[in-house]
PDB file of N, CA and C in Angstrom:
ATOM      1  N   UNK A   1       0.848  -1.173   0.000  1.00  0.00           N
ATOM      2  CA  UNK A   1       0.000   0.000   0.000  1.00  0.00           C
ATOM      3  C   UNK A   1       0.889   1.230   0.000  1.00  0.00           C
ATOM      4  N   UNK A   2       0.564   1.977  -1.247  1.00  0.00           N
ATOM      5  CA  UNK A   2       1.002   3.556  -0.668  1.00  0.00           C
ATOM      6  C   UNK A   2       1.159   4.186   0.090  1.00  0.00           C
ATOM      7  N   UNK A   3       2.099   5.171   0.574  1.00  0.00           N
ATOM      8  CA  UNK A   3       1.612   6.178   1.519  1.00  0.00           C
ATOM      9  C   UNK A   3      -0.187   6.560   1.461  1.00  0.00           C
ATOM     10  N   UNK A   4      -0.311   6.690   2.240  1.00  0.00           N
ATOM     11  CA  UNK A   4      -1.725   7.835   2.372  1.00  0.00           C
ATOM     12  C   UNK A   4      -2.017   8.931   2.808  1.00  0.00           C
ATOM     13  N   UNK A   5      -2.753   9.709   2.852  1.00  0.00           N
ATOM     14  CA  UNK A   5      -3.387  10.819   3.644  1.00  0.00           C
ATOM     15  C   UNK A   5      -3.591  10.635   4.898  1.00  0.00           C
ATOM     16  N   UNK A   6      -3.331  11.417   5.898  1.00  0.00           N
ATOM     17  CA  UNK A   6      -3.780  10.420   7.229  1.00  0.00           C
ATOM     18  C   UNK A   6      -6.061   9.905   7.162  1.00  0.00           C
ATOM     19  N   UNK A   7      -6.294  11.111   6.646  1.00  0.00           N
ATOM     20  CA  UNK A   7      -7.871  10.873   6.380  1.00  0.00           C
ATOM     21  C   UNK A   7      -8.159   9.737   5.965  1.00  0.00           C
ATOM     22  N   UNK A   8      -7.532   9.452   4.467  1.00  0.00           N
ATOM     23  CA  UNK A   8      -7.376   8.433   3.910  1.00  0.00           C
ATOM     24  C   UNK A   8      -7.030   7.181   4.562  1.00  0.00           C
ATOM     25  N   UNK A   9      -6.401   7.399   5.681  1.00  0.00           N
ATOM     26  CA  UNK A   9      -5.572   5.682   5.988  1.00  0.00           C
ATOM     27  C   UNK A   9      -6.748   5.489   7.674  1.00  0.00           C
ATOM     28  N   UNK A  10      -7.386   6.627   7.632  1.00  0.00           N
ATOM     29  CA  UNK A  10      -8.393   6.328   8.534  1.00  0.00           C
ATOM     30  C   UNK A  10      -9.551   5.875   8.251  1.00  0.00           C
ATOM     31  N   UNK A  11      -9.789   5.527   6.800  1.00  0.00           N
ATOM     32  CA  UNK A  11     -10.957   5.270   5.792  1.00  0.00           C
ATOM     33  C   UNK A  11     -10.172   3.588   6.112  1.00  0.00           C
ATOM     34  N   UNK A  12      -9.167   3.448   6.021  1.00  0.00           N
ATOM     35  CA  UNK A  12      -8.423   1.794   5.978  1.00  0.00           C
ATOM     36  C   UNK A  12      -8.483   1.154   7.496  1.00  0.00           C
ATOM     37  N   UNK A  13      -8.680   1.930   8.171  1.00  0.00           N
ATOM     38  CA  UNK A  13      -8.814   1.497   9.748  1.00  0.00           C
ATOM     39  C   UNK A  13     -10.529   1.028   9.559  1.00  0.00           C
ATOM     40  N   UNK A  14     -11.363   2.628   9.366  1.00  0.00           N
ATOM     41  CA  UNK A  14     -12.733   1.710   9.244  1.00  0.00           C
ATOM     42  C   UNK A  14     -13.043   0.685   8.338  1.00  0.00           C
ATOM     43  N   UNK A  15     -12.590   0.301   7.123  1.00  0.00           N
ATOM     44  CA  UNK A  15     -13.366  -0.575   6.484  1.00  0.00           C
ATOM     45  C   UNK A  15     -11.950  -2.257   7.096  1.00  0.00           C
ATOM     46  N   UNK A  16     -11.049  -2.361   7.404  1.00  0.00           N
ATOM     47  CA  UNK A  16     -10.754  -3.638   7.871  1.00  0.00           C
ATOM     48  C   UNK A  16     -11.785  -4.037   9.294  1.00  0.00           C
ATOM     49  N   UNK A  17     -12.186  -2.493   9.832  1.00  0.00           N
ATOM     50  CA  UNK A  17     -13.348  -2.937  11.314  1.00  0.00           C
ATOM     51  C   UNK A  17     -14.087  -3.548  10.327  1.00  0.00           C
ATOM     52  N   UNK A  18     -14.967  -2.897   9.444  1.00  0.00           N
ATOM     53  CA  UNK A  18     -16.284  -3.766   9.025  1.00  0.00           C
ATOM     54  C   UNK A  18     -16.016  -4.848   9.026  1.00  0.00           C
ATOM     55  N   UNK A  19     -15.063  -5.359   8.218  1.00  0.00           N
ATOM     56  CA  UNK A  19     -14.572  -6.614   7.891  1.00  0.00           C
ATOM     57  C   UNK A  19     -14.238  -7.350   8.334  1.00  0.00           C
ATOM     58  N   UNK A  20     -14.037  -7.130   9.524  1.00  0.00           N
ATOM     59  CA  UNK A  20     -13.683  -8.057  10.698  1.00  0.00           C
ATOM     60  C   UNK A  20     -14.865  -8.189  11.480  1.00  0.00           C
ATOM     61  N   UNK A  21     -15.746  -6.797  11.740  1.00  0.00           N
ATOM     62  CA  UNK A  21     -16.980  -7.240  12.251  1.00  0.00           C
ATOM     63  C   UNK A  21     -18.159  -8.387  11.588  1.00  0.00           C
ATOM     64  N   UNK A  22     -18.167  -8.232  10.798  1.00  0.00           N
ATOM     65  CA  UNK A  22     -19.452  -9.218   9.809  1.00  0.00           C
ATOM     66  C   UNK A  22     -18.517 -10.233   9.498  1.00  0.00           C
ATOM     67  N   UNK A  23     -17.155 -10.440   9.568  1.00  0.00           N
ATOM     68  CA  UNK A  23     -16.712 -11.623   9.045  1.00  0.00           C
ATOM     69  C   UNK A  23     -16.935 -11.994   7.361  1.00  0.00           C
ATOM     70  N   UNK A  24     -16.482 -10.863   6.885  1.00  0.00           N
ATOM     71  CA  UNK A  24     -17.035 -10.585   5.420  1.00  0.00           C
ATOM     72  C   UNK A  24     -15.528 -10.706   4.616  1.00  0.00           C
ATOM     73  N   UNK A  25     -15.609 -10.909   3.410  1.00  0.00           N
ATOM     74  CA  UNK A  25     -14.404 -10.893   2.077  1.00  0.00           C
ATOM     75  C   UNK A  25     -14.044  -9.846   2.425  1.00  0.00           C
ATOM     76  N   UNK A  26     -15.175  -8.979   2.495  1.00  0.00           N
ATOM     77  CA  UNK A  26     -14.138  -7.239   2.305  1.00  0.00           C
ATOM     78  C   UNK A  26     -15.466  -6.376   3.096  1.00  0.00           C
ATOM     79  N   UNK A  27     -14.433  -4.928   3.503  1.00  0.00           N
ATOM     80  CA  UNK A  27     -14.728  -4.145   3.860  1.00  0.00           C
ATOM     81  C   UNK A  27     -14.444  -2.656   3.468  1.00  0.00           C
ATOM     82  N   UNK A  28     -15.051  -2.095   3.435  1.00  0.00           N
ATOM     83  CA  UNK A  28     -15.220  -0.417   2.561  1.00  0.00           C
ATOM     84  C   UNK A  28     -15.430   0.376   3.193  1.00  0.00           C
ATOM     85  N   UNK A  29     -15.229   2.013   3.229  1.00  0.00           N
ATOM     86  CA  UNK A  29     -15.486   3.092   3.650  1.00  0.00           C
ATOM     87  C   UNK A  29     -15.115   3.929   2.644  1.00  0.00           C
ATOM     88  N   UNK A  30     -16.482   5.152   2.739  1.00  0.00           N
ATOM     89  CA  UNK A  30     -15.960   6.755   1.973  1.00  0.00           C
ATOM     90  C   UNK A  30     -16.291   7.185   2.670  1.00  0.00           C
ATOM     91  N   UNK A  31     -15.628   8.590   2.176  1.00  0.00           N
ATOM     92  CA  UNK A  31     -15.773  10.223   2.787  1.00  0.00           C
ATOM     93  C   UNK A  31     -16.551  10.910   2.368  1.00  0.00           C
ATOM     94  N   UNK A  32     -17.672  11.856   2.115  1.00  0.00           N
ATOM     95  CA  UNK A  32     -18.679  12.453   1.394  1.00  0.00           C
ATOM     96  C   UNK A  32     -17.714  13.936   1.786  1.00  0.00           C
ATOM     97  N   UNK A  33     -18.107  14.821   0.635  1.00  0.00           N
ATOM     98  CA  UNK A  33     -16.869  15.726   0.814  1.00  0.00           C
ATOM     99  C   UNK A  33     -17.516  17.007   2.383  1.00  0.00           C
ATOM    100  N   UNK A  34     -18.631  16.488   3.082  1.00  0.00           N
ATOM    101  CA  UNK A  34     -18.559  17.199   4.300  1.00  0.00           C
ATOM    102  C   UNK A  34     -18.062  16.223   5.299  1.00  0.00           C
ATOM    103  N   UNK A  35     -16.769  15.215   4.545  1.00  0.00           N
ATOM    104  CA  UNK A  35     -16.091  15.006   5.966  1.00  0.00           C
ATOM    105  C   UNK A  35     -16.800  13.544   6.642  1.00  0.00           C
ATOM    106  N   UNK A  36     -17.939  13.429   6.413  1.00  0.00           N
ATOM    107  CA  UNK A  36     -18.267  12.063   6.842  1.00  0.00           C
ATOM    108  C   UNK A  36     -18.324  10.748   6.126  1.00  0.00           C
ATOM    109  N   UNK A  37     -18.506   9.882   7.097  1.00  0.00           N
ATOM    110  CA  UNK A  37     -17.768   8.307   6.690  1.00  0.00           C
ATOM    111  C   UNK A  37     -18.899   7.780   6.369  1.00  0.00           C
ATOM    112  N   UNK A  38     -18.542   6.546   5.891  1.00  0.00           N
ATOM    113  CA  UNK A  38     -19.548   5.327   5.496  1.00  0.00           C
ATOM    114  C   UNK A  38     -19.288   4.519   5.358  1.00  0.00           C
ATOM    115  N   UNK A  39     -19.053   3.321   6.748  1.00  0.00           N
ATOM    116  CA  UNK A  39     -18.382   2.182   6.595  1.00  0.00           C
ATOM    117  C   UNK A  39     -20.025   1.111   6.512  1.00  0.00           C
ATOM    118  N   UNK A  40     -18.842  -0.200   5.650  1.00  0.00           N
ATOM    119  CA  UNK A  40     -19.934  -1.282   5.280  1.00  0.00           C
ATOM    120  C   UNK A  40     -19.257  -2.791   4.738  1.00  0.00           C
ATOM    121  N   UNK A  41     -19.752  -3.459   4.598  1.00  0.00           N
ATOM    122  CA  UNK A  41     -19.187  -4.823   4.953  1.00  0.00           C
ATOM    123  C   UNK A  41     -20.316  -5.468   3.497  1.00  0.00           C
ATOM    124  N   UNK A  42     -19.415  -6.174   3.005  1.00  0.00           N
ATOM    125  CA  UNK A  42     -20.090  -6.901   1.742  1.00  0.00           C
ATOM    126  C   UNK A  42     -21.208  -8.173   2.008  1.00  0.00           C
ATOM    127  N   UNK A  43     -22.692  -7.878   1.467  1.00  0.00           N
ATOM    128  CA  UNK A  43     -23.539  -8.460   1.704  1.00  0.00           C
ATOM    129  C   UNK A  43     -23.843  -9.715   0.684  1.00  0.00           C
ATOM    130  N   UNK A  44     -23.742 -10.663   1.154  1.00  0.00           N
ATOM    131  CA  UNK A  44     -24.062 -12.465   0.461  1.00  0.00           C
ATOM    132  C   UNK A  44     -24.864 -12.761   1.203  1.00  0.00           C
ATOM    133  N   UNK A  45     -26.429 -12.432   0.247  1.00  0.00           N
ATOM    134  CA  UNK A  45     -27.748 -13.707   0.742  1.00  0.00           C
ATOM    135  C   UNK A  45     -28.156 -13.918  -0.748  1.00  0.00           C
ATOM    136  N   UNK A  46     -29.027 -15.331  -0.295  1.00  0.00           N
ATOM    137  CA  UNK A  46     -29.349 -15.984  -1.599  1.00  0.00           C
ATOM    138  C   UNK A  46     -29.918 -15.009  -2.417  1.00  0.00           C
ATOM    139  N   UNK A  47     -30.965 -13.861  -1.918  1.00  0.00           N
ATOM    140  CA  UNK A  47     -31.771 -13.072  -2.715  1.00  0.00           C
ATOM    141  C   UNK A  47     -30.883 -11.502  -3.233  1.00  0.00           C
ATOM    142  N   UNK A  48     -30.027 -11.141  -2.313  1.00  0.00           N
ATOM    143  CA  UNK A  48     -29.124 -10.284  -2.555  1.00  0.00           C
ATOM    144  C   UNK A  48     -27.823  -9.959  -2.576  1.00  0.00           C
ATOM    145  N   UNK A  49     -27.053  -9.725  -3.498  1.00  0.00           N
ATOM    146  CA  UNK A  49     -25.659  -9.309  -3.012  1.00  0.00           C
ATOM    147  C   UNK A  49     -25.159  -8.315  -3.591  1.00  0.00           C
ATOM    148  N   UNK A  50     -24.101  -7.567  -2.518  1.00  0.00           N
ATOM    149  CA  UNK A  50     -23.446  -6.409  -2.949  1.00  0.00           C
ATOM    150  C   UNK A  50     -22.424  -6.572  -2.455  1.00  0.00           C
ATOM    151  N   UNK A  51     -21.464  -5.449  -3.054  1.00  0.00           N
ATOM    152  CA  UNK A  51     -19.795  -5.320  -2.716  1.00  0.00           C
ATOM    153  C   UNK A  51     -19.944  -4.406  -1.573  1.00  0.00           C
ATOM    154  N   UNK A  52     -18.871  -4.083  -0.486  1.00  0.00           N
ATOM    155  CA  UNK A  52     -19.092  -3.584   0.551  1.00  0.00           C
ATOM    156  C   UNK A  52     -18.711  -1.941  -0.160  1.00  0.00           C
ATOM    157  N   UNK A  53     -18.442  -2.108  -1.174  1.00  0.00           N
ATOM    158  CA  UNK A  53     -18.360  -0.988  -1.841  1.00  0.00           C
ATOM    159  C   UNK A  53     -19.749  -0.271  -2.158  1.00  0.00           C
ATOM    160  N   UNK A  54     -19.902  -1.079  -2.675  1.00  0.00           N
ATOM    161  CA  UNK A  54     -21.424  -0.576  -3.422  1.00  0.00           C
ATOM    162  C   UNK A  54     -22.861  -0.266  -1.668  1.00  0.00           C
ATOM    163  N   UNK A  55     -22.259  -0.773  -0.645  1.00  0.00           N
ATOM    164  CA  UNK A  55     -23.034  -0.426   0.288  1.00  0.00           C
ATOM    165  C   UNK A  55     -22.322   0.283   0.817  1.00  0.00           C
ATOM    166  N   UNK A  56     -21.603   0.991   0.919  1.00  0.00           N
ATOM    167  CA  UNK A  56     -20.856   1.970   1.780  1.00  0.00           C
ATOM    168  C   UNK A  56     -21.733   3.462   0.595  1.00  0.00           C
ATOM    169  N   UNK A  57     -21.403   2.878  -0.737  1.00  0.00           N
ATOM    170  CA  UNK A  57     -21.897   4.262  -1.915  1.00  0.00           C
ATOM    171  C   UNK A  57     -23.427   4.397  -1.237  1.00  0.00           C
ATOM    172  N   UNK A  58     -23.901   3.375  -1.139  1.00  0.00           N
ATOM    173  CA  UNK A  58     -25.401   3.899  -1.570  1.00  0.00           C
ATOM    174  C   UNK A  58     -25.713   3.923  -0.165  1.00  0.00           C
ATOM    175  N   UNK A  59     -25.461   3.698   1.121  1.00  0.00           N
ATOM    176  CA  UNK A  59     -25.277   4.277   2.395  1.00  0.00           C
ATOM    177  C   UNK A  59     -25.325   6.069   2.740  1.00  0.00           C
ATOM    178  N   UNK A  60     -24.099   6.131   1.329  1.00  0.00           N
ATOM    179  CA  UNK A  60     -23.996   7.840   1.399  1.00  0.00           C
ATOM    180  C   UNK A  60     -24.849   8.815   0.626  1.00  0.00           C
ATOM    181  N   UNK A  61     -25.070   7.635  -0.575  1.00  0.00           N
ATOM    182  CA  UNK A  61     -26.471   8.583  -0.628  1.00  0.00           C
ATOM    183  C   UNK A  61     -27.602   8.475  -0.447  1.00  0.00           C
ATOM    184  N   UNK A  62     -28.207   7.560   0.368  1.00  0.00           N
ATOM    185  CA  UNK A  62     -29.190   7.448   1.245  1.00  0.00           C
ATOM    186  C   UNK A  62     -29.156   8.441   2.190  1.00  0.00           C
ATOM    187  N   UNK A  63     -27.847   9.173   2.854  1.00  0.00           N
ATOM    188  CA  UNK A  63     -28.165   9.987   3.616  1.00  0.00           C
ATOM    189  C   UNK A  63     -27.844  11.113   2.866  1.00  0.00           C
ATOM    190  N   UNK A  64     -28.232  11.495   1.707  1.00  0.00           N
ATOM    191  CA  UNK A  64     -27.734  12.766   1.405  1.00  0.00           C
ATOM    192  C   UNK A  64     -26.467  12.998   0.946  1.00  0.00           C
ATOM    193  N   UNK A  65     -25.808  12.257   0.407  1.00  0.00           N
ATOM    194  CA  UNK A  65     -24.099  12.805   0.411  1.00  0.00           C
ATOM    195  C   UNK A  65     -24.101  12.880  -1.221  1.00  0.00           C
ATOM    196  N   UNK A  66     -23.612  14.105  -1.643  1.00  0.00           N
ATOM    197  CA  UNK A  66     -23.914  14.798  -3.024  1.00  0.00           C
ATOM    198  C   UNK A  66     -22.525  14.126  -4.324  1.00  0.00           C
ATOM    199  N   UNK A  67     -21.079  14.159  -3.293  1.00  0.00           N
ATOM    200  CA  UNK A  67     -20.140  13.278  -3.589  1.00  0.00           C
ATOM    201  C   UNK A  67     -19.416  12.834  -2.899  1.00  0.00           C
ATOM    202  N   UNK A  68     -18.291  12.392  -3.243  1.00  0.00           N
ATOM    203  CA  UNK A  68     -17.496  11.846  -2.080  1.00  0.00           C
ATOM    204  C   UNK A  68     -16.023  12.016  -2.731  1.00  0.00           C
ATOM    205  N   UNK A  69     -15.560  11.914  -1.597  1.00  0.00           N
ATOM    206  CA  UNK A  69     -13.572  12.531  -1.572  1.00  0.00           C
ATOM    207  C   UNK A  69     -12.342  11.602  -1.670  1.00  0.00           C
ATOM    208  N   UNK A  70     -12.975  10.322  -1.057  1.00  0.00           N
ATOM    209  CA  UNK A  70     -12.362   9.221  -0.946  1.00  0.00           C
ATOM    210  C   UNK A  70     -13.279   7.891  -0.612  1.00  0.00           C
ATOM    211  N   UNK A  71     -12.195   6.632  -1.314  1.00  0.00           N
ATOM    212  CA  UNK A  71     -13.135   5.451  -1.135  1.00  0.00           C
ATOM    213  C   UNK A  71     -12.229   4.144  -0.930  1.00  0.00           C
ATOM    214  N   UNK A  72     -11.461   3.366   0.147  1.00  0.00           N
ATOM    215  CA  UNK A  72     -11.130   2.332   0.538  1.00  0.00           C
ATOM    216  C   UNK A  72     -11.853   1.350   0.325  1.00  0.00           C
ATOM    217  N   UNK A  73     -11.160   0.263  -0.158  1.00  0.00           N
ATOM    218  CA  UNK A  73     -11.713  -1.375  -0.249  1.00  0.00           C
ATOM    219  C   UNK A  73     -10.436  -2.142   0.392  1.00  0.00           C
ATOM    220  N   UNK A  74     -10.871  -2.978   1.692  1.00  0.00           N
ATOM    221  CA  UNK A  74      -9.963  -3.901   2.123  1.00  0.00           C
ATOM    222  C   UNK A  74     -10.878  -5.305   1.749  1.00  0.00           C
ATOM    223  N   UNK A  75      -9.614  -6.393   0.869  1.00  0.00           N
ATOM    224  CA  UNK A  75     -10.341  -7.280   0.398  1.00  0.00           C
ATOM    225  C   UNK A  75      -9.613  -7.769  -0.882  1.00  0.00           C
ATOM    226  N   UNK A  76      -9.510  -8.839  -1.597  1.00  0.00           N
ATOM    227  CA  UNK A  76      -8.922  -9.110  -2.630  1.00  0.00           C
ATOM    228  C   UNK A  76      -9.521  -9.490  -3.592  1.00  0.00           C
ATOM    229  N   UNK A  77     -11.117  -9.118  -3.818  1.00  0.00           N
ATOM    230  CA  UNK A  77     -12.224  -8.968  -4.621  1.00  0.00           C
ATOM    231  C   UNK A  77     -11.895  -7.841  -5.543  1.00  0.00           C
ATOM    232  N   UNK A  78     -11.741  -7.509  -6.731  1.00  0.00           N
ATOM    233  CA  UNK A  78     -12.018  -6.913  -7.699  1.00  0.00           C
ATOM    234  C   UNK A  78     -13.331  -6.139  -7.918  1.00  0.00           C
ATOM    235  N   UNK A  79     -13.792  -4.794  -7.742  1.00  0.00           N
ATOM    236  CA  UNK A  79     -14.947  -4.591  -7.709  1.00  0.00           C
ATOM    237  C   UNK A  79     -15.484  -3.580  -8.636  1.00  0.00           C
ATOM    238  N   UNK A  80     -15.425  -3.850  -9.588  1.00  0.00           N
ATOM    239  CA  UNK A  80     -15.809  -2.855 -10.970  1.00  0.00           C
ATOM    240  C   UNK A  80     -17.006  -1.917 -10.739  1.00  0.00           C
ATOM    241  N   UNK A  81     -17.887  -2.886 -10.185  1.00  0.00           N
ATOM    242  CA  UNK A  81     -19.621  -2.034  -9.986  1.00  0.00           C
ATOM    243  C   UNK A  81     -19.141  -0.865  -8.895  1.00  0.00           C
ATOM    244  N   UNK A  82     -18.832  -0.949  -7.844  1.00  0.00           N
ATOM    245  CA  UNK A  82     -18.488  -0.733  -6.317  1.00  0.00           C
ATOM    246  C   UNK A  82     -17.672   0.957  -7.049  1.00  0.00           C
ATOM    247  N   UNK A  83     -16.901   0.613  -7.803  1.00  0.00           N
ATOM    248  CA  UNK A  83     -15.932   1.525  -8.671  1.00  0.00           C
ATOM    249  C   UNK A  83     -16.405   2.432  -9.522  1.00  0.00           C
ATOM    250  N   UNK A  84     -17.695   2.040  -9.681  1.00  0.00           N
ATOM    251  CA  UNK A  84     -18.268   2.413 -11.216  1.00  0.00           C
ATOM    252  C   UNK A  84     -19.218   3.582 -10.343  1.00  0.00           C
ATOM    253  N   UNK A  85     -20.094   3.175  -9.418  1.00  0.00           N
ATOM    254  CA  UNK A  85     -20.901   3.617  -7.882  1.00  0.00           C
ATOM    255  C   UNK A  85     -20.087   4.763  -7.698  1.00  0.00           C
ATOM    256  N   UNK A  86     -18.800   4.592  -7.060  1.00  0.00           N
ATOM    257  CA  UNK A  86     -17.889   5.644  -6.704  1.00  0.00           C
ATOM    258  C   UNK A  86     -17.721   6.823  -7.580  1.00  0.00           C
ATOM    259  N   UNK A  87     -17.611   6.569  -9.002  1.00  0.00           N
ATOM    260  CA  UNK A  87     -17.056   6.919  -9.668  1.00  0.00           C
ATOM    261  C   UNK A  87     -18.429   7.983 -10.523  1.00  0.00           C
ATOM    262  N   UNK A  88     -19.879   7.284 -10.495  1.00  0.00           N
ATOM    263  CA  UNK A  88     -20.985   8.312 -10.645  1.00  0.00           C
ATOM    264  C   UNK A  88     -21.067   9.213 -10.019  1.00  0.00           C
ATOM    265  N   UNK A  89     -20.414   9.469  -8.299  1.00  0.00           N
ATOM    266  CA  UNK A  89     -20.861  10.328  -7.991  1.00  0.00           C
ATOM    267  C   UNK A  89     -19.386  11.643  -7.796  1.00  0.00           C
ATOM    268  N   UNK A  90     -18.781  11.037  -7.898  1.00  0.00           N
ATOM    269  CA  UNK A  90     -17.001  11.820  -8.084  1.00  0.00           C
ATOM    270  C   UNK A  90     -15.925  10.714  -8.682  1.00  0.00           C
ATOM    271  N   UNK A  91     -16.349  12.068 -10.295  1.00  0.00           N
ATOM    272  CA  UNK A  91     -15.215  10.779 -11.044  1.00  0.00           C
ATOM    273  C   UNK A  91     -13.758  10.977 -10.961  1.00  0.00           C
ATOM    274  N   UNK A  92     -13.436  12.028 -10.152  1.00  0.00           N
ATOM    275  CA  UNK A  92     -11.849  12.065  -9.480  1.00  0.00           C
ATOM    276  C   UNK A  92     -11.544  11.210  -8.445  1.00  0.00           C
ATOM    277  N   UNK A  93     -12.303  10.649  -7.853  1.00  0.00           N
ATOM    278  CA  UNK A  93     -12.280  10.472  -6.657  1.00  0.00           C
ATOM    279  C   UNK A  93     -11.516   9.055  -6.674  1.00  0.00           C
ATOM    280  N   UNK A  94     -10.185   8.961  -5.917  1.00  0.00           N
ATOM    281  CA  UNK A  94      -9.428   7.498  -5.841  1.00  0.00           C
ATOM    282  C   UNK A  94     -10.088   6.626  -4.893  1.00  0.00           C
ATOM    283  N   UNK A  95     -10.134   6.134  -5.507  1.00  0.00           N
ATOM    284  CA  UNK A  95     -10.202   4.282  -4.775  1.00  0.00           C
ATOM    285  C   UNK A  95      -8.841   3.803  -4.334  1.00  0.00           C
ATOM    286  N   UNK A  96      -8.811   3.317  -3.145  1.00  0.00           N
ATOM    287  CA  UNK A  96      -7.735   2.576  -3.164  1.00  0.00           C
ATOM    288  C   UNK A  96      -7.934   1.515  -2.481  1.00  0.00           C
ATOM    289  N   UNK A  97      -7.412   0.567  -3.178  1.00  0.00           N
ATOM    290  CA  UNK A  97      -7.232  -1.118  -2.686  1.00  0.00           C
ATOM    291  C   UNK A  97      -6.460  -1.424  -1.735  1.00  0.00           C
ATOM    292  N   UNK A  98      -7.132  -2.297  -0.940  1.00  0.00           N
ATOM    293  CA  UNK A  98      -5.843  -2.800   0.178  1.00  0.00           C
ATOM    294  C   UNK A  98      -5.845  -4.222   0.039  1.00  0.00           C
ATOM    295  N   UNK A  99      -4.973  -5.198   0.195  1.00  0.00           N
ATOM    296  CA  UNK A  99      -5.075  -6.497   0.494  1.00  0.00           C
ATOM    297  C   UNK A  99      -5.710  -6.736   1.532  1.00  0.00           C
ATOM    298  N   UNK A 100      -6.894  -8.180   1.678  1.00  0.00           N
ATOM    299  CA  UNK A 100      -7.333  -8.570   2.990  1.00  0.00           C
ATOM    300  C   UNK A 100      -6.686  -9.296   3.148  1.00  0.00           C
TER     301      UNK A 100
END
């Protein structure tokens, strides 16, 4: 992993919690650019699934969050959609991968 931002490497602290909490592949967090988080943990049921990416995105804009500043994935899942999510709502906005 790169250096980071310290903001940034605090986005990597919350999403390995998710991930350790739910006992999940992977875990995610963004920043919405007023500064708040959105951690989330990748959902597998028979009727639904998402990347913890794609629930951390739509977390933020469920509450309102217009874009976002930054977006962590801990996990060794590949997540194109999760990316693509990120990337509708700030297409500057880095992703960065971590190994789980």
């Amino acid at each position: 992993m790169t250096d980071l931002d310290p903001e940034d490497a605090k986005l990597v602290t919350l999403a390995r919690s998710a991930k350790a909490r739910a006992g999940s592949a992977s875990g995610a967090a963004v920043r919405d650019t007023d500064g708040r988080t959105y951690v989330a943990a990748s959902v597998g049921l028979p009727s639904l699934r998402l990347s913890a990416l794609q629930v951390a995105v739509a977390m933020a804009v469920s509450s309102g969050a217009l874009s976002l500043e930054a977006a962590v994935v801990v996990g060794d899942d590949p997540d194109e959609a999760g990316g693509a999510a990120v990337h509708d709502l700030a297409p500057d906005a880095p992703i960065h991968q971590v190994p789980g």
